[in-house]
Structures are given as C-alpha cells and as structure tokens.
Protein backbone atom coordinates (compact mmCIF):
# COMPACT_ATOMS: atom_id res chain seq x y z
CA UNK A 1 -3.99 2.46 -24.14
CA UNK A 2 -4.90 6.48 -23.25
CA UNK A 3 -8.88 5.14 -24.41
CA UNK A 4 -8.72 1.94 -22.64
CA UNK A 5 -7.32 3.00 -19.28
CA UNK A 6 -8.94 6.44 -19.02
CA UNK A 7 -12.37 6.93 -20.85
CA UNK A 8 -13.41 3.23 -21.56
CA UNK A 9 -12.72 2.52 -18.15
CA UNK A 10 -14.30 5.74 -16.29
CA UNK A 11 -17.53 4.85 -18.61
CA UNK A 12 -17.57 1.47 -17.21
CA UNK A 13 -19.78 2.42 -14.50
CA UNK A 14 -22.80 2.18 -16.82
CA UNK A 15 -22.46 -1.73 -16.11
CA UNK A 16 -23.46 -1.20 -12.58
CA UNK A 17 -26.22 1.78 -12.91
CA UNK A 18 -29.65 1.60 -14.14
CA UNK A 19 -29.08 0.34 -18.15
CA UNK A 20 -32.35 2.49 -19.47
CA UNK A 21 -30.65 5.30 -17.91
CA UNK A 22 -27.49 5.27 -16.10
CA UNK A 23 -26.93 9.08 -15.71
CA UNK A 24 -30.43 11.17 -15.87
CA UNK A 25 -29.91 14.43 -16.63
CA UNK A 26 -29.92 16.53 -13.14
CA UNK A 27 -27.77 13.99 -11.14
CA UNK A 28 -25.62 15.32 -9.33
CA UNK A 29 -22.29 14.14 -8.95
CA UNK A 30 -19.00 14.00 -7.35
CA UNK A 31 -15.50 12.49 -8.43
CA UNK A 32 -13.45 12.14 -5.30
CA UNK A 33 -9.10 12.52 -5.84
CA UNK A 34 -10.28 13.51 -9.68
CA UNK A 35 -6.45 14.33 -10.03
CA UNK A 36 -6.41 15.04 -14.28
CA UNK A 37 -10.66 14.21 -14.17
CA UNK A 38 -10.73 10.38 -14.24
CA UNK A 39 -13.53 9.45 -13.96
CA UNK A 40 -15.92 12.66 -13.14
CA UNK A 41 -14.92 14.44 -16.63
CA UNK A 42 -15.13 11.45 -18.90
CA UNK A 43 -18.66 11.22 -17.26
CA UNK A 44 -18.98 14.84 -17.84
CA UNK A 45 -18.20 14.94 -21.31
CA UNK A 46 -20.40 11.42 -21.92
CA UNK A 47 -23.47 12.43 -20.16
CA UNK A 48 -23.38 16.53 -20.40
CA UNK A 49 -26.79 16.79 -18.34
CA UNK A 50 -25.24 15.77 -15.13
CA UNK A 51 -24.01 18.94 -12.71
CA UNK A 52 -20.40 17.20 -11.70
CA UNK A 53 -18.10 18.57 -8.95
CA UNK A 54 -14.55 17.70 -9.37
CA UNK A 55 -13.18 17.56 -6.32
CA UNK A 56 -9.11 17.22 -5.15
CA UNK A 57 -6.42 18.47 -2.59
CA UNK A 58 -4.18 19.72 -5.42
CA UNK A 59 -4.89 22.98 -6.56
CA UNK A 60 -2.50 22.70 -9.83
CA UNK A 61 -4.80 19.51 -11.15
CA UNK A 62 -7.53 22.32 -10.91
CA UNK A 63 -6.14 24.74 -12.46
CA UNK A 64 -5.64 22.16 -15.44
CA UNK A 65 -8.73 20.66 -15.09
CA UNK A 66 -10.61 24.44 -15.03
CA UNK A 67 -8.51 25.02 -18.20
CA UNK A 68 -9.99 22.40 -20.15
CA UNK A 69 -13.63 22.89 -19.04
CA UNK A 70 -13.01 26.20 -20.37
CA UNK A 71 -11.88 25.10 -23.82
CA UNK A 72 -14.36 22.39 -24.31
CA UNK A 73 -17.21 24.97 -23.46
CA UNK A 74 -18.64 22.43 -20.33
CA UNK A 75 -20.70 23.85 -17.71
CA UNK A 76 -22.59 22.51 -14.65
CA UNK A 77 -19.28 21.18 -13.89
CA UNK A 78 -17.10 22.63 -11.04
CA UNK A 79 -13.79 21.87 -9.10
CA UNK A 80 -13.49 22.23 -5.60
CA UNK A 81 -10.29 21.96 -3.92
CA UNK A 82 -9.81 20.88 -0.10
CA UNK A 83 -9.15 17.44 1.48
CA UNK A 84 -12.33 15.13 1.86
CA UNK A 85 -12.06 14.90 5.27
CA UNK A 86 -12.79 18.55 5.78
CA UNK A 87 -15.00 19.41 2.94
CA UNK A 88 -16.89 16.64 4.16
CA UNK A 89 -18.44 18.54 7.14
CA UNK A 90 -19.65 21.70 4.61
CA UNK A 91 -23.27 21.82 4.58
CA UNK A 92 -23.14 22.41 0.78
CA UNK A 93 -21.43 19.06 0.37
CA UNK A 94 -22.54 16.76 2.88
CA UNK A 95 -25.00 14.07 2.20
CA UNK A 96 -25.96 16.34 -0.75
CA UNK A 97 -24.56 14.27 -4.06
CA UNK A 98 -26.63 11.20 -5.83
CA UNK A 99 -23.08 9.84 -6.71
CA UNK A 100 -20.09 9.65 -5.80
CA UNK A 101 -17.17 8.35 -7.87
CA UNK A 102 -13.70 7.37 -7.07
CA UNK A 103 -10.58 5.55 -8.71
CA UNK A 104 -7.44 4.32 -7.64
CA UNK A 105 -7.27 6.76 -4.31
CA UNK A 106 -7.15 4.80 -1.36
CA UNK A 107 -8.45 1.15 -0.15
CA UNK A 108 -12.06 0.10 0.52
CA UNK A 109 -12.21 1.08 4.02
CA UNK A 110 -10.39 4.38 3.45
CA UNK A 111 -12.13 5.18 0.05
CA UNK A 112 -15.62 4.43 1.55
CA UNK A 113 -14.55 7.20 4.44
CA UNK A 114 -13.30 9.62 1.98
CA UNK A 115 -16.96 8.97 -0.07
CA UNK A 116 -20.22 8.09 1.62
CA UNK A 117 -20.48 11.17 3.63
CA UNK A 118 -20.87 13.20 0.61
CA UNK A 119 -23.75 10.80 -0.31
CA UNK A 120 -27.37 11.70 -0.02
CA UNK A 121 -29.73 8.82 1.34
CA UNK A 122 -30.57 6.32 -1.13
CA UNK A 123 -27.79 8.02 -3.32
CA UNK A 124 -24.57 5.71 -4.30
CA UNK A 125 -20.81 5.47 -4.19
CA UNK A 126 -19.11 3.76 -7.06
CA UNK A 127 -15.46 2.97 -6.43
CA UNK A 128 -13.80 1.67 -9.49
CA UNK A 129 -11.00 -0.81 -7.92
CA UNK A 130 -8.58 -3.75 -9.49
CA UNK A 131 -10.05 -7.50 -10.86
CA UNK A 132 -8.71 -8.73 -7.54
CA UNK A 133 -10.33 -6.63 -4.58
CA UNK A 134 -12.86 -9.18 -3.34
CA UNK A 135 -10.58 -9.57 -0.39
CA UNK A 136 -10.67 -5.82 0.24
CA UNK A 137 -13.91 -5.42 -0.40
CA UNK A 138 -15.00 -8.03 2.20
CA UNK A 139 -12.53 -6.20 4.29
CA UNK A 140 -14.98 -3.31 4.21
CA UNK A 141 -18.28 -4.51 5.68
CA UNK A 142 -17.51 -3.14 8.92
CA UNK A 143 -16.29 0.36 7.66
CA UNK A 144 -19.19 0.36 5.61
CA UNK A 145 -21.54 -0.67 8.53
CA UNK A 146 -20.69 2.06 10.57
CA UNK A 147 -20.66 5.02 7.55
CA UNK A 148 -24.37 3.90 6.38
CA UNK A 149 -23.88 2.21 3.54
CA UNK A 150 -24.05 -1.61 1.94
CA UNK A 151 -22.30 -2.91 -1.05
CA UNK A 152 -25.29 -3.52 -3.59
CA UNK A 153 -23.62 -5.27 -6.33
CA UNK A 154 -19.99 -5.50 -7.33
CA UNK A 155 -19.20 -6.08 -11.32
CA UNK A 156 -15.93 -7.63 -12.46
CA UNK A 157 -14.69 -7.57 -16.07
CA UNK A 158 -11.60 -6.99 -18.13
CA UNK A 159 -11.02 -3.67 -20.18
CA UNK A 160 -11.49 -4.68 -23.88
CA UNK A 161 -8.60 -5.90 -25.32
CA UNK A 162 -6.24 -5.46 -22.20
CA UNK A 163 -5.87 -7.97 -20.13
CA UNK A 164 -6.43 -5.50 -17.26
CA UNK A 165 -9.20 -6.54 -14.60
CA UNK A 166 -11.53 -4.26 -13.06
CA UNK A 167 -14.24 -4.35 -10.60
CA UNK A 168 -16.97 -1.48 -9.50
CA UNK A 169 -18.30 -1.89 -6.38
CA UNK A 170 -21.73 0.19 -5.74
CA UNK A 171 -22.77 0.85 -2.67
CA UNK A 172 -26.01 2.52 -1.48
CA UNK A 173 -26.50 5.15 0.99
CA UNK A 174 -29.03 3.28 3.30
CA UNK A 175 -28.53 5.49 6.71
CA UNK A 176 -27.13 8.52 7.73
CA UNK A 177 -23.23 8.86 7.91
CA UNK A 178 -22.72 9.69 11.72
CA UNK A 179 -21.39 13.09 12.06
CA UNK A 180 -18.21 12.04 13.70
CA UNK A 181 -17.21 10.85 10.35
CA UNK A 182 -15.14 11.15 7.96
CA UNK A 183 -12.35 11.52 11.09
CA UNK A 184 -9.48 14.33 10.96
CA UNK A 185 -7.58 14.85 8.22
CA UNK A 186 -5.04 11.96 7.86
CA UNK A 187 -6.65 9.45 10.06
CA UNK A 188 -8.49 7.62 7.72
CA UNK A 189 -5.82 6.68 5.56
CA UNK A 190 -3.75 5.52 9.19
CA UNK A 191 -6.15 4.06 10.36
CA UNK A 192 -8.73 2.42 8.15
CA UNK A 193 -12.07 1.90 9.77
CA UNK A 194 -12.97 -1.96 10.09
C-alpha cells in the first residue's frame, strides 16, 4: 500500500509529460504542501537530474525531509518553508519553475492559486487529484482564466492493483499570472477564485 499510494502514484505524472523524456535533466521543479515529500522527492529520487524545491508551511516536515536528503546523499534538491501565498511574490520564486507539482492540498481553484504563479511561461502545473474531479476541474476554468493558465490534458486511471482512481490534470502556463495574485494569505482557500 506504502508503494502504491506514495511512489507509484507520485511517478504517475510520467503519463501526462513528454514519454521520450518526461523529466530532462535541468528542470526545475517545485512540489507545493510537499508535507513528508509526496510527490517532489519520489521525483527526486526517480529522476536525480532535476534541481527540486520542496516547498511547505511546516517547518518540522522540513526538518524531516532535510534529514533524509542528507542520508540518501541528494543534492539539487532544497526545502523552503513559508506559505505559497507569500513566497509567491519572491523574485527568486515567481514565474521561475518549469513545474509545479501538487497532491491532495486544496481544490482546483485553490490549488491552481497556490501553483501557477510559481510557473514560468510555457512551464506546467500538474495537480495530482481523485478519479472523480471532472466536476472540480470544470469548476476551475474561470480561476484558471484569470491566473494564465489552461488545462492541456487531464489523465484518469486506477493505481495498479487498488481500486483507487486518480486523475492528473496539466495545465500550461500560457500568460502571465497578474501580480495581484496569489491573494493574502488565507483568502484563497475562503474564497476560491471562479
């Protein structure tokens, strides 16, 4: 169940990237709420030529996650701690990642908030939701709309052997995230963009 749920399912994304090469070495990356380093670790650890920041407002899930970069000898990686909706404003972060990553943090609207500002243009945000999100997903256009970005494909499947449905829905960076956005800390998640 530990495999399925948290490194089959983090390396999922490869169904929605490029299949010759889903993660060239150099991209860099960011795993939004990466709470114990699902998925931006796994993706770490699978594709070690990508520079990943690990990002999260919980300093003790950093100080874990810092623990095992150190004892599995990683590097490009980093954690970052801070809410999005602040760090999201820092030159060194915004619109400066070729992918950002999320799972199980917040809805569509929210999540795409929290994400595409970190983007760069023509870069991508893959959120990693439940079998059954078309509803929220289509729930999203406007947020979406307004942040600069456009759902280019979504991919639905079930975890091998589990039962458990999944969809990743990628959406590309295809304007500029006005700079009003992502709102105050808090707001977002109140008061989902639609």
């Amino acid at each position: 169940e530990v495999i399925t749920k948290h490194f089959i399912d983090p390396l999922s994304i490869v169904r929605c990237l490029d299949p010759a090469d889903p993660l060239p070495a150099g991209t860099r990356g960011i795993d939004i709420g990466t709470g114990a380093g699902f998925p931006g670790l796994v993706l770490k650890i699978a594709y070690p030529g990508i520079r990943m920041t690990l990002f999260d407002s919980l300093q003790k899930r950093l100080r874990f996650l810092d623990e095992v970069i150190g004892a599995l000898g990683l590097t490009d990686v980093v954690t970052v701690h801070g809410r999005a909706e602040d760090c999201a404003h820092m030159p060194e972060h915004r619109e400066t990642y070729d992918l950002a990553v999320s799972r199980a943090v917040a809805n569509m609207s929210t999540l795409s908030e929290f994400c595409l500002p970190f983007v760069r243009m023509e870069g991508c945000f893959a959120a990693y939701k439940s079998g059954d999100s078309e509803a929220e997903i289509a729930s999203a256009a406007g947020a979406l709309k307004k942040l600069g970005g456009t759902v280019e494909k979504t991919v639905s499947f079930e975890l091998p052997g589990s039962g458990i449905g999944r969809s990743l829905v990628l959406v590309r960076k295809v304007r500029r995230t006005p700079a009003a956005y992502p709102r105050k800390a808090g707001t977002p998640a109140k008061e989902p963009l639609n």
